[in-house]
Every structure is written in structure tokens, then in C-alpha cells.
C-alpha atoms as a PDB file:
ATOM      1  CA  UNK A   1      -1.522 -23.969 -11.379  1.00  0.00           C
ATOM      2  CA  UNK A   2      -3.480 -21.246 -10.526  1.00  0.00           C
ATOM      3  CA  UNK A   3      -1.699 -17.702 -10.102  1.00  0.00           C
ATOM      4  CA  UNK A   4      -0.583 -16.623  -6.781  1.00  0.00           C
ATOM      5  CA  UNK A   5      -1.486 -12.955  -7.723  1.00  0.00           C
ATOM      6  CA  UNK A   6      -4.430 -12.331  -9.866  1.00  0.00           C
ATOM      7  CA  UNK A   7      -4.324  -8.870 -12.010  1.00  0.00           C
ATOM      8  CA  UNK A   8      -7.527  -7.545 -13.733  1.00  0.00           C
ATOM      9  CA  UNK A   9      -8.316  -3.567 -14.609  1.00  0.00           C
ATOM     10  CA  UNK A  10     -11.656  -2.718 -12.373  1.00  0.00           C
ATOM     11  CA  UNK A  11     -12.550   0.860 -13.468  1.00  0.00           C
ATOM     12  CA  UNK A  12     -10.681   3.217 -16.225  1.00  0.00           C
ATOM     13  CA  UNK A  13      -7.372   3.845 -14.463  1.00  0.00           C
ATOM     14  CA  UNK A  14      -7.996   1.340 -11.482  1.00  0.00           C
ATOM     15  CA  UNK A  15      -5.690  -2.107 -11.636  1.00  0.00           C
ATOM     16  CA  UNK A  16      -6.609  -4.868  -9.331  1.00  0.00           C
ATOM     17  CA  UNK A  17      -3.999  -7.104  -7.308  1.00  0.00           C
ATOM     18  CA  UNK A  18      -5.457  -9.742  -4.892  1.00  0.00           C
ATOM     19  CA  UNK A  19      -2.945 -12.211  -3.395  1.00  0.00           C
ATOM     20  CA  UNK A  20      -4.398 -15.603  -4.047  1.00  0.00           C
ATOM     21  CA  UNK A  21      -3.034 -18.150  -1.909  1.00  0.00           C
ATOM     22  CA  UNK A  22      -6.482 -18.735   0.445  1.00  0.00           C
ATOM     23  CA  UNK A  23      -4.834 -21.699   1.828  1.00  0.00           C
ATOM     24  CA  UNK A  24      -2.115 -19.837   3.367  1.00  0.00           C
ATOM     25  CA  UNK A  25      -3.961 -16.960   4.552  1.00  0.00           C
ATOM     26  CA  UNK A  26      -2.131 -15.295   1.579  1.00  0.00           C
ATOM     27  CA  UNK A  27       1.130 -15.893   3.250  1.00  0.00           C
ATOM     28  CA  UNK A  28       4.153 -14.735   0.991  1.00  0.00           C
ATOM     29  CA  UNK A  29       6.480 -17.241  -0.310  1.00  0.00           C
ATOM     30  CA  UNK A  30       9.038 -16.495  -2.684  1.00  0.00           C
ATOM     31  CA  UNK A  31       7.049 -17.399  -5.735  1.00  0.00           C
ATOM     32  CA  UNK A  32       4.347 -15.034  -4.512  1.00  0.00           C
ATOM     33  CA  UNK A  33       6.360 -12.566  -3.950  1.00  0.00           C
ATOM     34  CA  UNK A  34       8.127 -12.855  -7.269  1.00  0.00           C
ATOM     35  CA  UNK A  35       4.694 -12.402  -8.742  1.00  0.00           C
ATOM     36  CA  UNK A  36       3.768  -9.612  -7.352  1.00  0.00           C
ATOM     37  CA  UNK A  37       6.905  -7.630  -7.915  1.00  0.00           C
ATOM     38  CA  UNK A  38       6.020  -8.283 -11.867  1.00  0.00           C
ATOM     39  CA  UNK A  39       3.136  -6.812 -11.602  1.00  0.00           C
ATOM     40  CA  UNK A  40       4.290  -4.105  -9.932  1.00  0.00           C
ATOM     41  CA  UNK A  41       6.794  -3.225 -12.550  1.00  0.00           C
ATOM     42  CA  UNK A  42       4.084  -3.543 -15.259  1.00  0.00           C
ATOM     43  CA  UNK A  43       1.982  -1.390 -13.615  1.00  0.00           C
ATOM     44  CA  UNK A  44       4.529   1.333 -12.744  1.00  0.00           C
ATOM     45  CA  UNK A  45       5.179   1.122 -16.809  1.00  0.00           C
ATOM     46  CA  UNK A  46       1.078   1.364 -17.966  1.00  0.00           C
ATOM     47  CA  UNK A  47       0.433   5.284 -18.102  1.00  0.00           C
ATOM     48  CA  UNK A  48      -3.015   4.176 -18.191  1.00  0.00           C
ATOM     49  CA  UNK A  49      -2.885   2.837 -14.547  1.00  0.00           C
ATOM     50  CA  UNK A  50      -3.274   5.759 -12.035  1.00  0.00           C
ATOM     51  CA  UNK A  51      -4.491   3.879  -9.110  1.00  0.00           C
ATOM     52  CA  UNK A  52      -3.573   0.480  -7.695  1.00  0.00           C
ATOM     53  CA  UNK A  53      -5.445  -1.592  -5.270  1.00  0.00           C
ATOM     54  CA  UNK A  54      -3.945  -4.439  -3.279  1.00  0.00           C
ATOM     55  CA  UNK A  55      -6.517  -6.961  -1.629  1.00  0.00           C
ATOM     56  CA  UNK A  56      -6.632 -11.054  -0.412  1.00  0.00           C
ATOM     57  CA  UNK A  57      -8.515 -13.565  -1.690  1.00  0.00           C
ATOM     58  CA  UNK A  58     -10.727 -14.274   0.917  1.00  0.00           C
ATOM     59  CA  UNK A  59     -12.670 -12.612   3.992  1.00  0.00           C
ATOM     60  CA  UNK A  60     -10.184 -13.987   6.018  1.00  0.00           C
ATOM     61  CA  UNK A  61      -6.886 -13.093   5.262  1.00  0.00           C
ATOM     62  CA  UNK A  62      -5.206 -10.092   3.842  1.00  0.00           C
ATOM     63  CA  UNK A  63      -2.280 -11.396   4.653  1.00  0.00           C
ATOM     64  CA  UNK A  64      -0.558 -13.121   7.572  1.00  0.00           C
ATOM     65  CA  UNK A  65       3.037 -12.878   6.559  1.00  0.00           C
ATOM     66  CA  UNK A  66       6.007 -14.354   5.886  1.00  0.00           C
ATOM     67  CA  UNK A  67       5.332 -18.247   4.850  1.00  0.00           C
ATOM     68  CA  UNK A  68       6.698 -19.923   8.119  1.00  0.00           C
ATOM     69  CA  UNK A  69       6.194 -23.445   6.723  1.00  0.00           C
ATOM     70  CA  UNK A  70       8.151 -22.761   3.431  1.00  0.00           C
ATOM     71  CA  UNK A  71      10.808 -20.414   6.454  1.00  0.00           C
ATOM     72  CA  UNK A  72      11.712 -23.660   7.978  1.00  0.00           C
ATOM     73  CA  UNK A  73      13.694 -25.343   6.007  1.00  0.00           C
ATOM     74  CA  UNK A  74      15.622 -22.370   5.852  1.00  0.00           C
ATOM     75  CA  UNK A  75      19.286 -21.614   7.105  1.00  0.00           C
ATOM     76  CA  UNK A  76      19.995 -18.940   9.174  1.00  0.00           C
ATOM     77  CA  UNK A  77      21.510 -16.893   6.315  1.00  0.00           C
ATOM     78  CA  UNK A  78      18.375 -17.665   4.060  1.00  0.00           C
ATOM     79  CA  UNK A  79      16.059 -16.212   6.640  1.00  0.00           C
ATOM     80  CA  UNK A  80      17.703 -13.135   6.483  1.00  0.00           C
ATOM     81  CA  UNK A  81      17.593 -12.988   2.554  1.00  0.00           C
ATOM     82  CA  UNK A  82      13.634 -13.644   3.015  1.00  0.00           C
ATOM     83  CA  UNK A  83      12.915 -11.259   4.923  1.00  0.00           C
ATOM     84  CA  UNK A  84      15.154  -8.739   3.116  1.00  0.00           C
ATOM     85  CA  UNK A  85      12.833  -9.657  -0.074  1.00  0.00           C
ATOM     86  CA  UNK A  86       9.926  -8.640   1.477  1.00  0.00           C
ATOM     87  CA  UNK A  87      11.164  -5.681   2.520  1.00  0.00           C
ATOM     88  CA  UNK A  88      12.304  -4.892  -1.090  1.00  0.00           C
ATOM     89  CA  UNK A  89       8.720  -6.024  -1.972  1.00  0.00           C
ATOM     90  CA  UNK A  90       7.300  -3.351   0.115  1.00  0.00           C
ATOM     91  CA  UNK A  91       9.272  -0.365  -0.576  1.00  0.00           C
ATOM     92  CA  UNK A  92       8.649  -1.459  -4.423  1.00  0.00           C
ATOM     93  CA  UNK A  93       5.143  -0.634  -3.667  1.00  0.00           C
ATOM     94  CA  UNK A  94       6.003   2.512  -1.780  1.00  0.00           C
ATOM     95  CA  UNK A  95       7.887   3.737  -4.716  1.00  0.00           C
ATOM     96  CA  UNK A  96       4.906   2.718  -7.180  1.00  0.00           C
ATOM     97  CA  UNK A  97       4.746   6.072  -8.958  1.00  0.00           C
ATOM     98  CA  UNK A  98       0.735   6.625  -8.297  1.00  0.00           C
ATOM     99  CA  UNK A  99      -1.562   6.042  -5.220  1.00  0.00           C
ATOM    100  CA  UNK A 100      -1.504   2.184  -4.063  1.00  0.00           C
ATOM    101  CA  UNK A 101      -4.750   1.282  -1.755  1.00  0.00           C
ATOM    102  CA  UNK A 102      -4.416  -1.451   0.718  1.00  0.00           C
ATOM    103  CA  UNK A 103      -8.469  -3.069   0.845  1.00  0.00           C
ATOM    104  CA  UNK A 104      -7.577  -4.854   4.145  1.00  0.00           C
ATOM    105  CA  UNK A 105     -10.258  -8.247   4.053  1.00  0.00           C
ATOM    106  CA  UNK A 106      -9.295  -9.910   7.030  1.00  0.00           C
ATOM    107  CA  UNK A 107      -6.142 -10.820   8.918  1.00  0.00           C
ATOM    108  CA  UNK A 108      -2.892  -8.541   8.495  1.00  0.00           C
ATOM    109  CA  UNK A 109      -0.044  -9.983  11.097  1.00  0.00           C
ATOM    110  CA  UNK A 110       3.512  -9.258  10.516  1.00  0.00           C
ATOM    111  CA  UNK A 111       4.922  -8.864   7.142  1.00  0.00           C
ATOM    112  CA  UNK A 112       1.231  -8.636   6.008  1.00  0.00           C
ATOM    113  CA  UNK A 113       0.401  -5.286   8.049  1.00  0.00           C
ATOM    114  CA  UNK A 114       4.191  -4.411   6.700  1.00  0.00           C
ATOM    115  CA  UNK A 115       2.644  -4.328   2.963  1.00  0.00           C
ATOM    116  CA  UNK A 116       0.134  -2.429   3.711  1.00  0.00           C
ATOM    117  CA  UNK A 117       1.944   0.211   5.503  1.00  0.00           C
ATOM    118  CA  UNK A 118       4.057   0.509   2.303  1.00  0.00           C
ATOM    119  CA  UNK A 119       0.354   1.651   0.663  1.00  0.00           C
ATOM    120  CA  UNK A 120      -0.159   5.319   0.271  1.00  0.00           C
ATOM    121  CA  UNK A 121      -4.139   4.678   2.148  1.00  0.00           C
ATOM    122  CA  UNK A 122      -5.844   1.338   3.981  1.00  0.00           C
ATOM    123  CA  UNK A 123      -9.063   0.898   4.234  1.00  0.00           C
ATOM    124  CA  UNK A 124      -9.945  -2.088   6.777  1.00  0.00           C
ATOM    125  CA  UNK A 125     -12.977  -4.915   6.567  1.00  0.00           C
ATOM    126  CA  UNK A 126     -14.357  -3.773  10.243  1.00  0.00           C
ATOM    127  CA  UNK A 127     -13.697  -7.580  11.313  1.00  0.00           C
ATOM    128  CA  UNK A 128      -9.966  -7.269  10.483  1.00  0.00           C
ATOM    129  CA  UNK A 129      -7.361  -7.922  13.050  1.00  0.00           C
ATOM    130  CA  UNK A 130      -3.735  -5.887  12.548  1.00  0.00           C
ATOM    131  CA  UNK A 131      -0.598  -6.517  14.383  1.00  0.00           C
ATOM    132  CA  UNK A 132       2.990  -6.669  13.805  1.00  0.00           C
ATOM    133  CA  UNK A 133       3.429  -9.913  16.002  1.00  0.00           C
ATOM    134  CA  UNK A 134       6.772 -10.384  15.211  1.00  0.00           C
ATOM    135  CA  UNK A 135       8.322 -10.165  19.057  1.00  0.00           C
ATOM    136  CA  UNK A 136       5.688 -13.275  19.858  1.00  0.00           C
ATOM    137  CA  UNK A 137       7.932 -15.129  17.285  1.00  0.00           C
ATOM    138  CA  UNK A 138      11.843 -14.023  19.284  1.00  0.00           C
ATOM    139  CA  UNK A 139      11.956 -11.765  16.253  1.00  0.00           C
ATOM    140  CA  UNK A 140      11.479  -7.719  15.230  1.00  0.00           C
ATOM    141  CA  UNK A 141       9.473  -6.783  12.172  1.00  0.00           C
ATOM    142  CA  UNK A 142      12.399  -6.642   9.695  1.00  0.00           C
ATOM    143  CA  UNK A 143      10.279  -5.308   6.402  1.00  0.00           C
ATOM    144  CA  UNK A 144       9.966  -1.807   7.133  1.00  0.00           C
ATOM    145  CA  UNK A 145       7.448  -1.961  10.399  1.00  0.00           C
ATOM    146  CA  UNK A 146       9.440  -0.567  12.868  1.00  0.00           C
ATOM    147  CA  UNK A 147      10.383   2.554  10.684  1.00  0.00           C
ATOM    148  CA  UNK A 148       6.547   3.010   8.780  1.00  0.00           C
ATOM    149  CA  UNK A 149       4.428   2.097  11.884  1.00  0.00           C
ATOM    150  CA  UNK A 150       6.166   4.946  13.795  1.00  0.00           C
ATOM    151  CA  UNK A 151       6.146   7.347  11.171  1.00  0.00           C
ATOM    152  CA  UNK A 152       2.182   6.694  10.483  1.00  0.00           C
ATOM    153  CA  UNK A 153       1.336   6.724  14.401  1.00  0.00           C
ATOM    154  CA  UNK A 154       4.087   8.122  16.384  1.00  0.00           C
ATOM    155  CA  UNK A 155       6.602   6.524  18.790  1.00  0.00           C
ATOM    156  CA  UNK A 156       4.500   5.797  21.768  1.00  0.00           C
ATOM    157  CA  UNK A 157       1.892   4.016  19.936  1.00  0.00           C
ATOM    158  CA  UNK A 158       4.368   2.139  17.885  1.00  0.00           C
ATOM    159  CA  UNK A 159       6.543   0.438  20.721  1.00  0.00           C
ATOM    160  CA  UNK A 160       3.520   0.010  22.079  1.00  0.00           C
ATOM    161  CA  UNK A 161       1.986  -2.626  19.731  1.00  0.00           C
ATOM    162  CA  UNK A 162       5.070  -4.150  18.803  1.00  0.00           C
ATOM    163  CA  UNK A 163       6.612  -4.953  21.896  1.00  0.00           C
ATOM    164  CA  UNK A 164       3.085  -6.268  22.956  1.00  0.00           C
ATOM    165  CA  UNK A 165       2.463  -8.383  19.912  1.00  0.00           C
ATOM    166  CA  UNK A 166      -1.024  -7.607  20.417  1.00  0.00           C
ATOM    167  CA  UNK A 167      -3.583  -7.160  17.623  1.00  0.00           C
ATOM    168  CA  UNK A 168      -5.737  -4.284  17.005  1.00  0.00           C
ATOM    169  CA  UNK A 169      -9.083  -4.487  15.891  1.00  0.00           C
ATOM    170  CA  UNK A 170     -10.083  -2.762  12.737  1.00  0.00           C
ATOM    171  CA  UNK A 171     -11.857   0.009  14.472  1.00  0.00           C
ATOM    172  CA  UNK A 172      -9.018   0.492  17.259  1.00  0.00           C
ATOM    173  CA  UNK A 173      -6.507   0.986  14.008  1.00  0.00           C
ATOM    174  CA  UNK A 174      -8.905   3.461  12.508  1.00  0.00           C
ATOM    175  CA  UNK A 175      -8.526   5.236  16.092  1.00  0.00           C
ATOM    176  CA  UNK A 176      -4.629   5.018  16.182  1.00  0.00           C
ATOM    177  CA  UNK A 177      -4.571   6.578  12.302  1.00  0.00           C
ATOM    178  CA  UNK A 178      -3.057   3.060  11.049  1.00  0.00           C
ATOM    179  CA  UNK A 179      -5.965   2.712   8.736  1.00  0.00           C
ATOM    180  CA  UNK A 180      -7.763   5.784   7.421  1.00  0.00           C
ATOM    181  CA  UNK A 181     -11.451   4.182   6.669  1.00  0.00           C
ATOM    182  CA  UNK A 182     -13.108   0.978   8.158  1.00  0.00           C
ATOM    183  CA  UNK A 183     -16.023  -0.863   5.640  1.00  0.00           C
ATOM    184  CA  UNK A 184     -18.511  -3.465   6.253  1.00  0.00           C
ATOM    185  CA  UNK A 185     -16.595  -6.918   4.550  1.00  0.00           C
ATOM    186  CA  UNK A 186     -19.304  -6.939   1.355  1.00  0.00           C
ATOM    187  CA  UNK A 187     -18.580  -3.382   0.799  1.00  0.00           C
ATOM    188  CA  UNK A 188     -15.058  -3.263   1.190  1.00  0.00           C
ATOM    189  CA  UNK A 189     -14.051  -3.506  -2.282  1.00  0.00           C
ATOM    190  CA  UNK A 190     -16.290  -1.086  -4.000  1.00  0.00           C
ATOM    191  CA  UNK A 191     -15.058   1.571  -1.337  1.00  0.00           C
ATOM    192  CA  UNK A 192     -11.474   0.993  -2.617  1.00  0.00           C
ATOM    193  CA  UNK A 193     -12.812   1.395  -5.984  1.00  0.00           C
ATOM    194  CA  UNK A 194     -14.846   3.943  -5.012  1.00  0.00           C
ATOM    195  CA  UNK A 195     -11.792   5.925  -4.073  1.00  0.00           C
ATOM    196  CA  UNK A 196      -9.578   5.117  -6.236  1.00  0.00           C
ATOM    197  CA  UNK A 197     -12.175   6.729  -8.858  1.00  0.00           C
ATOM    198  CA  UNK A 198     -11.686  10.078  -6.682  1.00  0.00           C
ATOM    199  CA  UNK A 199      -8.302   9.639  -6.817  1.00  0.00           C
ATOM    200  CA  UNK A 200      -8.080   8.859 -10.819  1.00  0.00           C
ATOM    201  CA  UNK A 201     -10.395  11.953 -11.630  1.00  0.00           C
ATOM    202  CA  UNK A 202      -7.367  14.130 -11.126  1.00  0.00           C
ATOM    203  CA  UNK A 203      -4.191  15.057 -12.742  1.00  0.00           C
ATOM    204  CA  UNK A 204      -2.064  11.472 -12.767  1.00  0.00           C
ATOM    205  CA  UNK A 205       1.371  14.247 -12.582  1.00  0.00           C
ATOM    206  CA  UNK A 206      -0.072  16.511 -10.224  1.00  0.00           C
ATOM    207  CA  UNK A 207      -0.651  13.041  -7.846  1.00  0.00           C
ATOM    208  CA  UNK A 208       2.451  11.653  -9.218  1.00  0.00           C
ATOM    209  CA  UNK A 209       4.486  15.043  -7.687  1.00  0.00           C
ATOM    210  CA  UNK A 210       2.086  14.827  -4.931  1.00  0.00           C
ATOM    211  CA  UNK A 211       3.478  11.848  -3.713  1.00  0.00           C
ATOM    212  CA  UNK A 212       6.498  12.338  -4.079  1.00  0.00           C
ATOM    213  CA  UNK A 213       6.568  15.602  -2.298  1.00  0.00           C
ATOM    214  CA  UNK A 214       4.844  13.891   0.496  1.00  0.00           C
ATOM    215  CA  UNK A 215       6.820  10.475   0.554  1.00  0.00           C
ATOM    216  CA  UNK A 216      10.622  12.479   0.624  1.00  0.00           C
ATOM    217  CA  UNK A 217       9.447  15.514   2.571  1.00  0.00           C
ATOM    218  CA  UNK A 218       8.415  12.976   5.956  1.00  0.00           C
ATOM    219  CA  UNK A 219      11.773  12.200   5.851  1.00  0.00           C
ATOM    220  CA  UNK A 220      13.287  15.226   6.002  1.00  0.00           C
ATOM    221  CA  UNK A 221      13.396  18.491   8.539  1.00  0.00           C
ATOM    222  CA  UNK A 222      10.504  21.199   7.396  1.00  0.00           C
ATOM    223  CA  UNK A 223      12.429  23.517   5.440  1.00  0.00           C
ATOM    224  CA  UNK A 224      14.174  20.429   2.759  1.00  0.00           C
ATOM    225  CA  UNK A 225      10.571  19.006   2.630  1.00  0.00           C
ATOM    226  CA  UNK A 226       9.139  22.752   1.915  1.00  0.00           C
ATOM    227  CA  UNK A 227      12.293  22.686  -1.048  1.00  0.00           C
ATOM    228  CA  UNK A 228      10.860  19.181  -2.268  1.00  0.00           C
ATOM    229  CA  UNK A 229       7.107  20.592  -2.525  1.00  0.00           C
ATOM    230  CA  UNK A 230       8.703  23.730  -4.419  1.00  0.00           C
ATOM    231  CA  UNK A 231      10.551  21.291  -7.065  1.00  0.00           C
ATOM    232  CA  UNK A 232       7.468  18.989  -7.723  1.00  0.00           C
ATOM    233  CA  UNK A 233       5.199  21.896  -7.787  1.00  0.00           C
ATOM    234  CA  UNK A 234       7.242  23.137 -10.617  1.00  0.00           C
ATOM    235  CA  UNK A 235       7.034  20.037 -12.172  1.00  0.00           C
ATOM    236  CA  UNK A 236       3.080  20.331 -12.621  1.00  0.00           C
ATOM    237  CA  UNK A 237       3.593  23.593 -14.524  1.00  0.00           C
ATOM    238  CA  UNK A 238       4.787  22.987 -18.205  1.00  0.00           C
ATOM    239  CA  UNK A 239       1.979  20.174 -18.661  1.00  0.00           C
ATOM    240  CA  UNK A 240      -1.296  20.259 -21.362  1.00  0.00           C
ATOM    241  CA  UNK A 241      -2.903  19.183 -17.795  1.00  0.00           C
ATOM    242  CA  UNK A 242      -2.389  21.655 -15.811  1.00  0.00           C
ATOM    243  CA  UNK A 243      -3.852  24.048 -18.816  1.00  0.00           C
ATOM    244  CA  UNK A 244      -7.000  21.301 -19.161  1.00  0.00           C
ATOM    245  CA  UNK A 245      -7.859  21.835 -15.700  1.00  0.00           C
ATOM    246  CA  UNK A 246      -8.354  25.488 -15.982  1.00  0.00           C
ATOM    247  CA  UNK A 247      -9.595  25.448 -19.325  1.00  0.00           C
ATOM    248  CA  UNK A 248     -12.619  22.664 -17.696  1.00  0.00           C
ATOM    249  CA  UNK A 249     -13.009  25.248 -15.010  1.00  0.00           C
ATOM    250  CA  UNK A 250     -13.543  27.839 -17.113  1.00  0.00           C
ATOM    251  CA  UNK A 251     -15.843  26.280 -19.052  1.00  0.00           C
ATOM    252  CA  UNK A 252     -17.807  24.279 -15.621  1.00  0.00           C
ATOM    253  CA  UNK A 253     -17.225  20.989 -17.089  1.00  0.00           C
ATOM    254  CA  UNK A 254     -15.281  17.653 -15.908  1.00  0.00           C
ATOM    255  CA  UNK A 255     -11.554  17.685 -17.399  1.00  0.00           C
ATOM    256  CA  UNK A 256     -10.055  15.126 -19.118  1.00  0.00           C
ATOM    257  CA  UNK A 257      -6.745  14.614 -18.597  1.00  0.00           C
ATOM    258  CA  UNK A 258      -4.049  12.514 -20.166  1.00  0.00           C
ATOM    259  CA  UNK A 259      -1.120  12.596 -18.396  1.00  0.00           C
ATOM    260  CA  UNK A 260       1.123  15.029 -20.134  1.00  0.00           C
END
């Protein structure tokens, strides 16, 4: 049986997961899921991982959600519990310790566009459609949407596309600020790589504290989050990478850095 979640290393530093169930539009049933929370939790223990990438299987789907057909058969209680999963799915890859990219290849309805709102950056395929659909289906998004859409584009914006149901295109999103890049679909990949190279060049603690003083300060008032910046900024100071960086300044070459 082929894996629902395929995992390969694409650059120094760069891991690879693409949700593999084409037939499904990459919809997440249990077992997916289950996969890709393992993989997760490897790659938050690899020190040699500093940048993930999440991506479907096709040029079709990213994801379209929650697995309806495997949903109905469900009781009421079991629902709830399925949703609640994904939702602990998501925030997993919130909390992933370094930058997660969401390569967007087609289709992201529902819990889909939930997942990759729980990435630290999306880049769409310019055909992509995005929506958190939910309220078409009697229901709310219940894995994190209402909470992460209006955080990433502000209140208005977020009751208005989920008490429409309406998709955006990829270029509308890109407007809004719910994606932050739009590529052509052959080149969508190597621009997540592409980034994610950017990304790896630097410190893997200095973006470790950087997300982490960006992730807790949203969430609090100004002066808190200014507290959290001061306590992660500290954190960069005692490392051999910190003194790498200037030393490869100094001397006007590329640092290398290892992570302590």
C-alpha cells in the first residue's frame, strides 16, 4: 500500500512532505493524518532539518479537507473527535520548532486551507482556489480557521469569506495577505525550495527564537510580546553561532552554522 505521506530530504536542511492520496484530493482520513503527525515528530527531533515543506500530490489538490466519505459513517460524538484531530494536526505543525512552508498545488477548502494556515509562509500555484467552505456544509471551520484566518487577515476579511463560503482565487489570497507569494504550477516547488534555502542559510536558533517570539507575541498585548522578543533574543547570545556569524562577517565569507 502505498504511503499516504511521502517524506524525502530535497536540499541540505530542506525535508519534503507531500500528502499522497490523489484520489481524494488529498483529503485527510485518520490514517493520513496519523502519518503525518509521525513525521512531524521526526522532523521536530532531526537537528539537521531546518526547513519543512508541506505540498499535494497532484496539480489539483492541496488538500480539500476532512474525508467526508470516511465522516459518514460517523456518530455524532466521532465527528467531533475528527475534527478535534485535525486541529491537533495543525497546531502540531504550528509548533514545529523551524519554518514550515505550505507549496499550495491546487485546491485548499476547509480543513485543507486550515493546514496551511498553521504554516509559518504559503506560497500558492496561481490556479489554486482557497476557501474555508465549512458554513456551505451547516458547519464552522472547527481546526483553527476561525482563530488563524482572522489573525493573518483581520476581522472584516475573515467573516467575510467564511460566512460566504466563497473561494478565493490564488491571486485574490495573495491580495488579502492569506498567501504571501503566487507561482506558475511547474515552478511552484522549486520556489518553496528556493526559499526554504534562504531560510536554511541562517542561524537554525536565531529562526528557532524567531518564531517563537513571533508565534507567542501575536497573542499577546505589545508590551508581553516586546518581553517575549527580549527572552528569545537572549537566547541567541551564548551560542558558537551567533560568534560564527560575526566571525564570517569579519572575514566576508558565507557562515556555516551548526546549530549550537
Amino acid at each position: 500500500m502505498a504511503a499516504l505521506v511521502e517524506y524525502k530530504i530535497v536540499e541540505d536542511h530542506v525535508a519534503l512532505l507531500t500528502l499522497n492520496r490523489p484520489e481524494a484530493m488529498n483529503a485527510m482520513s485518520k490514517a493520513l493524518l496519523d502519518e503525518l503527525n509521525e513525521y512531524v515528530h521526526q522532523i521536530n527531533m532531526n537537528n539537521e532539518i531546518r526547513c519543512t515543506i508541506i505540498t499535494g500530490s497532484n496539480e489539483k489538490s492541496f488538500c480539500a479537507g476532512a474525508d467526508l466519505k470516511e465522516r459518514k459513517g460517523m456518530s455524532e460524538d466521532q465527528v467531533i473527535d475528527a475534527v478535534n484531530y485535525i486541529g491537533e494536526t495543525v497546531t502540531n505543525i504550528e509548533n514545529m520548532k523551524l519554518p514550515v512552508i505550505a507549496a499550495i498545488n491546487g485546491v485548499a477548502f476547509g480543513g485543507g486551507l486550515e493546514l496551511a494556515l498553521g504554516c509559518d509562509i504559503r506560497i500558492a500555484a496561481d490556479h489554486s482556489k482557497l476557501g474555508l467552505t465549512e458554513t456551505s456544509l451547516a458547519i464552522i471551520p472547527g481546526a483553527g480557521g476561525t482563530q488563524r484566518l482572522t489573525r493573518l487577515v483581520g476581522l472584516g476579511q475573515a467573516k467575510r469569506l467564511i460566512f460566504s463560503a466563497k473561494p478565493l482565487t490564488a491571486n485574490e489570497a495573495l491580495e488579502l495577505g492569506l498567501v504571501e507569494q503566487v507561482a506558475e504550477p511547474g515552478a511552484l516547488l522549486d520556489e518553496a525550495i528556493e526559499m526554504a534555502k534562504q531560510i536554511t542559510k541562517n542561524g537554525p536558533i536565531a529562526l528557532r527564537q524567531a518564531k517563537t517570539a513571533i508565534n507567542k507575541g501575536i497573542q499577546t498585548d505589545i508590551t508581553t510580546g516586546l518581553a517575549i522578543e527580549h527572552l528569545c533574543y537572549k537566547e541567541t547570545i551564548p551560542t558558537e553561532d551567533r560568534i560564527e556569524g560575526l566571525q564570517a562577517f569579519k572575514e566576508k565569507r558565507k557562515p556555516v552554522y551548526q546549530g549550537k
